[in-house]
Protein backbone atom coordinates (compact mmCIF):
# COMPACT_ATOMS: atom_id res chain seq x y z
CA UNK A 1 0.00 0.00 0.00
CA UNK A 2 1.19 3.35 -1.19
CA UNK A 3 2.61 5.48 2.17
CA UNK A 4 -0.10 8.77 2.91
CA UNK A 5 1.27 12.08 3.41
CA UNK A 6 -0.56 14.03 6.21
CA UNK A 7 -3.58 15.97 4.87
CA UNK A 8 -4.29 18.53 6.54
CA UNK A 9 -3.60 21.29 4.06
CA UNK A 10 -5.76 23.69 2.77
CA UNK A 11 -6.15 24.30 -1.35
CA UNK A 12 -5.65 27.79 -3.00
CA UNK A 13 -7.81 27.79 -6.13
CA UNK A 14 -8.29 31.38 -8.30
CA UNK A 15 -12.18 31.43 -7.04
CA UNK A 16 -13.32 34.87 -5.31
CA UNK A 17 -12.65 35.83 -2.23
CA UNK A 18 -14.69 33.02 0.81
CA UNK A 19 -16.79 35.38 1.81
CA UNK A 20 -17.96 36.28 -1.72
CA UNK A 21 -18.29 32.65 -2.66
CA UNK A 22 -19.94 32.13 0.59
CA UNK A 23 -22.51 34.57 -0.07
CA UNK A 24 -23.21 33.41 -4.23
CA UNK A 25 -23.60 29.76 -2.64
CA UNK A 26 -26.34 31.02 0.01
CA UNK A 27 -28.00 33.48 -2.31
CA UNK A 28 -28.39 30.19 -4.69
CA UNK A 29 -30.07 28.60 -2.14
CA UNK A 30 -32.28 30.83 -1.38
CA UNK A 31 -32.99 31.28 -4.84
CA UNK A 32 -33.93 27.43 -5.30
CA UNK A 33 -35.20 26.75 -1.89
CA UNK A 34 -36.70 30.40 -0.65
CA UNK A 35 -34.56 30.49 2.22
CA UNK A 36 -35.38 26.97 3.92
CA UNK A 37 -33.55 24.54 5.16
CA UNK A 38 -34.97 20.62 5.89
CA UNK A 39 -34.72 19.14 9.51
CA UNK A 40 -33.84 15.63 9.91
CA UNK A 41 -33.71 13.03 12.69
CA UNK A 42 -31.26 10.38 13.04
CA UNK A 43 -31.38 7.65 14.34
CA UNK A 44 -28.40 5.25 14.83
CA UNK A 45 -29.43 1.36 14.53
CA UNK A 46 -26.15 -0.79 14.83
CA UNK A 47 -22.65 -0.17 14.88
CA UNK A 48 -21.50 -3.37 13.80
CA UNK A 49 -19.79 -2.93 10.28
CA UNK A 50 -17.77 -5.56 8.30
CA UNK A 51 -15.50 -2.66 6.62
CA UNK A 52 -12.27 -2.14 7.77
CA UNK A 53 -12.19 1.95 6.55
CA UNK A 54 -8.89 3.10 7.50
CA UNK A 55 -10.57 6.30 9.11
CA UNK A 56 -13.50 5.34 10.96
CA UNK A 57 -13.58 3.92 14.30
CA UNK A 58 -16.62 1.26 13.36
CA UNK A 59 -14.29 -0.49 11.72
CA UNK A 60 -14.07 -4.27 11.86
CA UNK A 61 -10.99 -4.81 13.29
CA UNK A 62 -11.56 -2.15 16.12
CA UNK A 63 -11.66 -4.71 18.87
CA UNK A 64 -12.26 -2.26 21.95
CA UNK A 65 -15.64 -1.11 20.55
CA UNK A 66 -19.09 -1.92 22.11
CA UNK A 67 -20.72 -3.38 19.44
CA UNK A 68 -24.28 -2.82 19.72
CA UNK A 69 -28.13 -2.98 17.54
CA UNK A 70 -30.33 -1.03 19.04
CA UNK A 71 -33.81 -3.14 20.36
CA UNK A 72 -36.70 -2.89 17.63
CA UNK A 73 -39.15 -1.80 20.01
CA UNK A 74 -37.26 0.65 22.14
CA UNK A 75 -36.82 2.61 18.35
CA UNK A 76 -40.63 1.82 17.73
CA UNK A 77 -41.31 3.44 21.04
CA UNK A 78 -38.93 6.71 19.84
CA UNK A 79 -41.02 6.53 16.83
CA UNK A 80 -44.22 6.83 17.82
CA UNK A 81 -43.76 9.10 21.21
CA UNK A 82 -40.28 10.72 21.07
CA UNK A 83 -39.94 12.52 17.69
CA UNK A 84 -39.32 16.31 17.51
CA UNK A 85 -42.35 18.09 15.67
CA UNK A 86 -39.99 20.18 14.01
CA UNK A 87 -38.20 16.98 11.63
CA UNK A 88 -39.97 16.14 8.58
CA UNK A 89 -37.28 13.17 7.38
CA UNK A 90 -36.59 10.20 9.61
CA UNK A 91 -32.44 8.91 8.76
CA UNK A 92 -31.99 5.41 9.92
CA UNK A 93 -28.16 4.85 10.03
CA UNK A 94 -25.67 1.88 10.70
CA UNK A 95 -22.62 0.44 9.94
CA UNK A 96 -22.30 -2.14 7.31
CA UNK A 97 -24.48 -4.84 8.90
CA UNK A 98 -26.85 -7.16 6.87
CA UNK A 99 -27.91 -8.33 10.02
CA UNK A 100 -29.02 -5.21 11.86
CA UNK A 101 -30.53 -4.07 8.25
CA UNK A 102 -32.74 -7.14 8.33
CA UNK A 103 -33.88 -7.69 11.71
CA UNK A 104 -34.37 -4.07 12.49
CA UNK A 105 -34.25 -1.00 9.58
CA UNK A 106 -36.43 -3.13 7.49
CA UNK A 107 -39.68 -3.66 9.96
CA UNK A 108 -38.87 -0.43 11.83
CA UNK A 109 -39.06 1.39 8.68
CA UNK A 110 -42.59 -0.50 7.88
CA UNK A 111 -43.52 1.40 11.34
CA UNK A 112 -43.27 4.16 10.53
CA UNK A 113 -44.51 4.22 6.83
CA UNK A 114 -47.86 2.89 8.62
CA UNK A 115 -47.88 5.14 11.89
CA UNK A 116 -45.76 8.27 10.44
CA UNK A 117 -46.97 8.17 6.93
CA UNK A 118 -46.40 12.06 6.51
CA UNK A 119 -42.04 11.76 7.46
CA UNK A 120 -39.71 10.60 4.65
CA UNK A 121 -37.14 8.12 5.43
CA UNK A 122 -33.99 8.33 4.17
CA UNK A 123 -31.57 5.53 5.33
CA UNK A 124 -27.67 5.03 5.61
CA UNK A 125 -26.50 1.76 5.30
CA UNK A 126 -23.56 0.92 3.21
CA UNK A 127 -22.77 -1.35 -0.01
CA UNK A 128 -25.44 -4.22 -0.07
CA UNK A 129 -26.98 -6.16 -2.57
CA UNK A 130 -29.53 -5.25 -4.96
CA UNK A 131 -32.23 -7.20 -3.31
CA UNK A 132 -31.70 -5.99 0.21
CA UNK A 133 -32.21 -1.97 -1.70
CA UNK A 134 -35.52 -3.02 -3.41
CA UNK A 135 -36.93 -4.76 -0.26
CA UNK A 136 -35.80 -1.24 2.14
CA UNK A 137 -37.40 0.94 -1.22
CA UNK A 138 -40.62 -1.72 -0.87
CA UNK A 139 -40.79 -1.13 2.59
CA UNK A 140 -41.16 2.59 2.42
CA UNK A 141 -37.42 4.04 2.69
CA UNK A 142 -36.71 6.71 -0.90
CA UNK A 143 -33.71 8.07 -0.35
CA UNK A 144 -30.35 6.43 0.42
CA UNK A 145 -26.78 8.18 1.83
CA UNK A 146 -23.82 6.41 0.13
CA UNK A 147 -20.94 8.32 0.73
CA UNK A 148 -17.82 8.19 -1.76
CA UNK A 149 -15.17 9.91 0.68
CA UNK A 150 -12.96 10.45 -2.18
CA UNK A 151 -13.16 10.58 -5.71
CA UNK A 152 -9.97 9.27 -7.15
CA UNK A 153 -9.72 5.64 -7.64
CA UNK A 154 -6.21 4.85 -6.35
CA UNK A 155 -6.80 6.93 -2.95
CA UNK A 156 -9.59 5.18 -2.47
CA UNK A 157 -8.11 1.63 -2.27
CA UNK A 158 -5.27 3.33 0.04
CA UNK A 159 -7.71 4.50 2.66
CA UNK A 160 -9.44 1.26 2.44
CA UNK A 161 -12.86 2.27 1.64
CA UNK A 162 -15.82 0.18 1.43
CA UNK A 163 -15.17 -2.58 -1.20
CA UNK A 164 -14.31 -1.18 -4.26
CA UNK A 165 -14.26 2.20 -6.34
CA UNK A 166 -16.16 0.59 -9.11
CA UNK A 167 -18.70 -1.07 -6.50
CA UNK A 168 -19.39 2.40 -5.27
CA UNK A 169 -20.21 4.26 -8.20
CA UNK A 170 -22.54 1.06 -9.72
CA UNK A 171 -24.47 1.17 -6.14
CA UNK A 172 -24.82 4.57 -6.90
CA UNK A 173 -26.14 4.03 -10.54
CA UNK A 174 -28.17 1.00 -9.32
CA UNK A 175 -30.19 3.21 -6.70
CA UNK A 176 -30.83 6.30 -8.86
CA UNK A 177 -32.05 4.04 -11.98
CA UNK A 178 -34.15 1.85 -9.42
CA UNK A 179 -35.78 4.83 -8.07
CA UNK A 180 -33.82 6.42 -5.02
CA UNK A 181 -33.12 9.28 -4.33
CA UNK A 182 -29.58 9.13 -3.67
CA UNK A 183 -26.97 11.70 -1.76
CA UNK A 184 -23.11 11.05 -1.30
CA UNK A 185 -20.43 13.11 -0.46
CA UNK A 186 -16.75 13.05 0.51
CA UNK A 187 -14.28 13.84 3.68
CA UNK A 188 -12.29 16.84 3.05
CA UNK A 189 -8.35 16.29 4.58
CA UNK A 190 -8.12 12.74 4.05
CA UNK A 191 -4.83 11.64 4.43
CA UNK A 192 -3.46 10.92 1.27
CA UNK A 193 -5.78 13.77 -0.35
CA UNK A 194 -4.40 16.24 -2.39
CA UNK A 195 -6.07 19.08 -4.49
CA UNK A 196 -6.40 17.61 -7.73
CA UNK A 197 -8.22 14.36 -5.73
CA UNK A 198 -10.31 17.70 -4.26
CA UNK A 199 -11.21 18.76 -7.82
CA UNK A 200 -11.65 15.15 -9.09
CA UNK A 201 -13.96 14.39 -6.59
CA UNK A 202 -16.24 17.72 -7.09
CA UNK A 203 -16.58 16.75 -10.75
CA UNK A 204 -17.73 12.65 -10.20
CA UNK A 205 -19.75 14.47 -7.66
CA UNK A 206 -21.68 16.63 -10.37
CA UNK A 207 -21.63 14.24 -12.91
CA UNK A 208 -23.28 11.02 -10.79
CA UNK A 209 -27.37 10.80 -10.86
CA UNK A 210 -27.68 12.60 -7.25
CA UNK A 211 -30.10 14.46 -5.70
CA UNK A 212 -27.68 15.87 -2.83
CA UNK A 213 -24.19 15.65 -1.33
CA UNK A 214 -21.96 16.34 1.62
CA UNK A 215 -18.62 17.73 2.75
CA UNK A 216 -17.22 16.65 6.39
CA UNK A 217 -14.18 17.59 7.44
CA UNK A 218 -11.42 14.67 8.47
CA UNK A 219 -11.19 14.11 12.21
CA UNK A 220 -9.16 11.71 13.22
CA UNK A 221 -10.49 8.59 14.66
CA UNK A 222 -8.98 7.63 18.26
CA UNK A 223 -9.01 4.19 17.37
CA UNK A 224 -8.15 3.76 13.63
CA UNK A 225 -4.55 3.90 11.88
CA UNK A 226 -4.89 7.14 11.02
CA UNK A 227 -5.31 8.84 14.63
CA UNK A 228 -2.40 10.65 14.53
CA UNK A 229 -3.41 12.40 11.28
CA UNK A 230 -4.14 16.25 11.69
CA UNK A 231 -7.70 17.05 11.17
CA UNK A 232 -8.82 18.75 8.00
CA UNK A 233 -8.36 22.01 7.08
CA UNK A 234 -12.67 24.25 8.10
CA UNK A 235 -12.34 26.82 5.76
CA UNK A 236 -11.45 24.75 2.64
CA UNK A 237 -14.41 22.80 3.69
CA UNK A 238 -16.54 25.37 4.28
CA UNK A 239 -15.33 26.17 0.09
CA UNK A 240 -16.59 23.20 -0.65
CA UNK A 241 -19.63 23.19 0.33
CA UNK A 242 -20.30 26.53 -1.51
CA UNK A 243 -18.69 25.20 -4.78
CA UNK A 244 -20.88 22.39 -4.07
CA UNK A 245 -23.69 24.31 -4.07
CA UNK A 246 -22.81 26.42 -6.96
CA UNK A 247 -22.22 23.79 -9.21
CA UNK A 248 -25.42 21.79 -8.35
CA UNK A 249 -28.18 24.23 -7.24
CA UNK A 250 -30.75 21.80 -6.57
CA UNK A 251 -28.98 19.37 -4.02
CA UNK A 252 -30.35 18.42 -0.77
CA UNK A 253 -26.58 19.69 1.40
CA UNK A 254 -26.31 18.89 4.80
CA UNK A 255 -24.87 20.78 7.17
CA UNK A 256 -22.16 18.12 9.29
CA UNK A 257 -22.23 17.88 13.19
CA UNK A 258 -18.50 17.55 12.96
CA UNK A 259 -17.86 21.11 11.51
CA UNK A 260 -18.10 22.17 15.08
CA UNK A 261 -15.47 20.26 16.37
CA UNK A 262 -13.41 22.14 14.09
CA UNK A 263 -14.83 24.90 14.65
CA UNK A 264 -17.73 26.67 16.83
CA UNK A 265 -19.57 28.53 14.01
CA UNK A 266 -19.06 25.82 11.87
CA UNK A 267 -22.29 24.65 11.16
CA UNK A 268 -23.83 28.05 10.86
CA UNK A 269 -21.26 29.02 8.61
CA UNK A 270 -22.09 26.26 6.32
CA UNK A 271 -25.49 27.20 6.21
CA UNK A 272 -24.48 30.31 5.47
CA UNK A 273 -22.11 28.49 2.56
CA UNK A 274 -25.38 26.79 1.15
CA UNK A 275 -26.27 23.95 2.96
CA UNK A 276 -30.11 23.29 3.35
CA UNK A 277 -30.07 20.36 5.50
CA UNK A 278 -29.87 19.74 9.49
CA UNK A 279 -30.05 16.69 11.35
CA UNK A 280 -31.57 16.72 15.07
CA UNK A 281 -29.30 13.51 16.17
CA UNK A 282 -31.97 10.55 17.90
CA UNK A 283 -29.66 7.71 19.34
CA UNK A 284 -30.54 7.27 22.66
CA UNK A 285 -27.78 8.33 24.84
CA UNK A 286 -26.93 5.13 26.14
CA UNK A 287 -25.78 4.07 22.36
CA UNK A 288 -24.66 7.56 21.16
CA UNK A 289 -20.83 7.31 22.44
CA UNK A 290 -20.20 3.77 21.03
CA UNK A 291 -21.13 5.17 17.02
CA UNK A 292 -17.61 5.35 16.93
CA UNK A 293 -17.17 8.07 13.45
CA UNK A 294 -14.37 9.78 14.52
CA UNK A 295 -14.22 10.05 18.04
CA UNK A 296 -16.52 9.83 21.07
CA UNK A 297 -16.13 13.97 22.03
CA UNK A 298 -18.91 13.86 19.44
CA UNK A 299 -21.12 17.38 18.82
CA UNK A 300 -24.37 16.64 19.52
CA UNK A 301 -27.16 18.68 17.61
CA UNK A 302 -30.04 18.49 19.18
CA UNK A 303 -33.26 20.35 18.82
CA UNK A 304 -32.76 23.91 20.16
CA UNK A 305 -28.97 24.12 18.96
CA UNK A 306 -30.58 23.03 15.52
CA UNK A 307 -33.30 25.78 15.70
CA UNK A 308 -30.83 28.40 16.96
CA UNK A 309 -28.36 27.52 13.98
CA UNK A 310 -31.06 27.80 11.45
CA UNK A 311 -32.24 31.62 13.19
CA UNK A 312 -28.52 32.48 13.40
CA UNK A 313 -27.75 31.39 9.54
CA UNK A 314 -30.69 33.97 8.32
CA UNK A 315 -32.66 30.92 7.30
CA UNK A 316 -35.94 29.14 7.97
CA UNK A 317 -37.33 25.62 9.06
CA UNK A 318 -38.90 23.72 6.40
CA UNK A 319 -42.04 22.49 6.68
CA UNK A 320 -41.82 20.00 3.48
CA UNK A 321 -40.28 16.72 3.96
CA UNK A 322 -37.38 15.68 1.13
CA UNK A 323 -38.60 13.12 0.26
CA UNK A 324 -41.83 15.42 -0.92
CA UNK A 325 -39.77 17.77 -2.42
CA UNK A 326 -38.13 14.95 -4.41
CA UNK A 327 -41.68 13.72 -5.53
CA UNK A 328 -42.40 16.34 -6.49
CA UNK A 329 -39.33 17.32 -8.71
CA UNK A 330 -39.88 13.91 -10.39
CA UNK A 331 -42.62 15.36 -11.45
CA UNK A 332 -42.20 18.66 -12.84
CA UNK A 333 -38.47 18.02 -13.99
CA UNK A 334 -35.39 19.98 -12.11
CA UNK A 335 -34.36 22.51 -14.93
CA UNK A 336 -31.86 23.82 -12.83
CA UNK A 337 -30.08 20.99 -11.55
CA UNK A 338 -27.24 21.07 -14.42
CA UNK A 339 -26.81 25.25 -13.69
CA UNK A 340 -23.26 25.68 -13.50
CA UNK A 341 -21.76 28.08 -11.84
CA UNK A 342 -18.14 29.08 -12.14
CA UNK A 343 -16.85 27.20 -9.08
């Protein structure tokens, strides 16, 4: 395996100024979504994952975590009593686990397509097979989170991401032509990373059949090979997420918890940057520490610090679920979605 240099550099590019590029990226969402931005719950299922990522702590070969699955009835419990009124999308997350997919995303999502028929569900849950996707789609789930973390080929095997490059991108293609809606995104700092992988993995990003996409910033896992990496750089993430924006206008962009760990404005500021997604985080506490990301100092956004980030970015609180909003832009056809703006 090819030795990784530290990453965590930031990239010079000949864009405006950030606070200009900043502001374009916001004023474009406002312009496509009048100001709004979507509140989601999470909820994490299982950390159990049979990857071995280089930078997450899940990993398989982490041997000090708690491996737990969350009981089906304590989450159909959260379901139907413990739900903030403000979230519209329910995210049902895990790590790579067949097992925990089976026995509890597929009947809890069931649940709450019969008893919470008005909150999209949007779910998390790695590289499976096609028959596991049509039977989660079947059950009620519409749009799934399959992050690439990098969009060169070669880095990609070095950081030992899930299976394989190719894999990746034909999961991607498999969802979007079997009727997901389907976000990814990538980890800005990454050792290994360098700025052409930064501009190679914008591009994939615009060209793949997605509806949204994300920008995190690396943070070092405490219990992964790469813990003694430095973390990546905030304000060439924050650049990101405008060029992001500016180059896809009609993506569903999440703001990421981790940004303020880097950083306490951090997810205001990407707000600010164009984002129009937060996520009110619903693993009960007891579970919360052990889904290992990064590290367990994790920034927890629950509901007031989302509400107060959304009033502090300028912006709104959606009332209309995504996975509406992606009905009904089936519908009418996006004619904005290939917009380019210099970025």
């Amino acid at each position: 395996m090819t030795s990784l240099p530290p990453s965590g550099h930031s990239f010079s590019s000949i864009e405006d100024d950030k606070s200009t590029l900043e502001q374009r990226a916001g004023a474009l969402r406002d312009e496509i979504f009048g100001r709004e931005v979507f509140v989601r719950g999470v909820i994490e299922v299982s950390n159990f994952c049979r990857q071995n990522c280089n930078y997450c702590g899940m990993r398989r070969d982490n041997r000090d975590l708690k491996r737990f699955r969350v009981e089906l009835e304590s989450l159909r419990e959260l379901v139907r009593h413990g739900l903030p009124e403000v979230i519209t999308d329910l995210n049902l997350q895990t790590g790579e686990d067949t097992v925990g997919d089976r026995e509890i995303v597929l009947p809890l999502i069931e649940t709450i397509r019969k008893e919470k028929p008005h909150l999209g569900i949007s779910v998390c849950l790695g590289t499976l097979d096609h028959k596991l996707y049509d039977e989660l789609k079947q059950a009620g789930a519409s749009y799934y989170i399959i992050k690439l973390e990098t969009g060169n080929r070669d880095h990609y095997r070095e950081v030992r991401a899930p299976g394989t490059f190719d894999q990746r991108l034909a999961a991607i293609r498999y969802l979007a032509a079997s009727g997901w809606s389907v976000s990814s995104g990538f980890i800005l700092g990454l050792p290994g990373q360098t700025p052409a992988h930064i501009e190679e993995t914008l591009d994939l990003l615009g060209e793949l059949p997605l509806a949204g996409a994300s920008v995190s910033p690396f943070i070092a896992g405490e219990q992964t090979p790469f813990a003694n990496h430095p973390i990546g750089d905030f304000e060439s993430t924050i650049r990101c997420i405008a060029r992001l924006r500016l180059r896809n206008p009609s993506y569903i962009i999440p703001a990421i918890s981790a940004l303020n760990l880097v950083n306490e404005d951090g997810y205001v500021r990407a707000l600010r940057a164009g984002a129009n997604l937060a996520t009110i985080n619903l693993t009960p506490s007891t579970n919360r520490n052990d889904y290992l990301l990064y590290k367990r100092d994790r920034f927890i956004m629950h509901e007031q610090r989302v509400k107060d980030a959304i009033e502090r970015a300028g912006c709104a609180i959606s009332t209309v679920s995504i996975a509406e909003t992606m009905r009904q832009r089936n519908v009418t056809a996006d004619p904005i979605r290939e917009i380019r703006a210099v970025a």
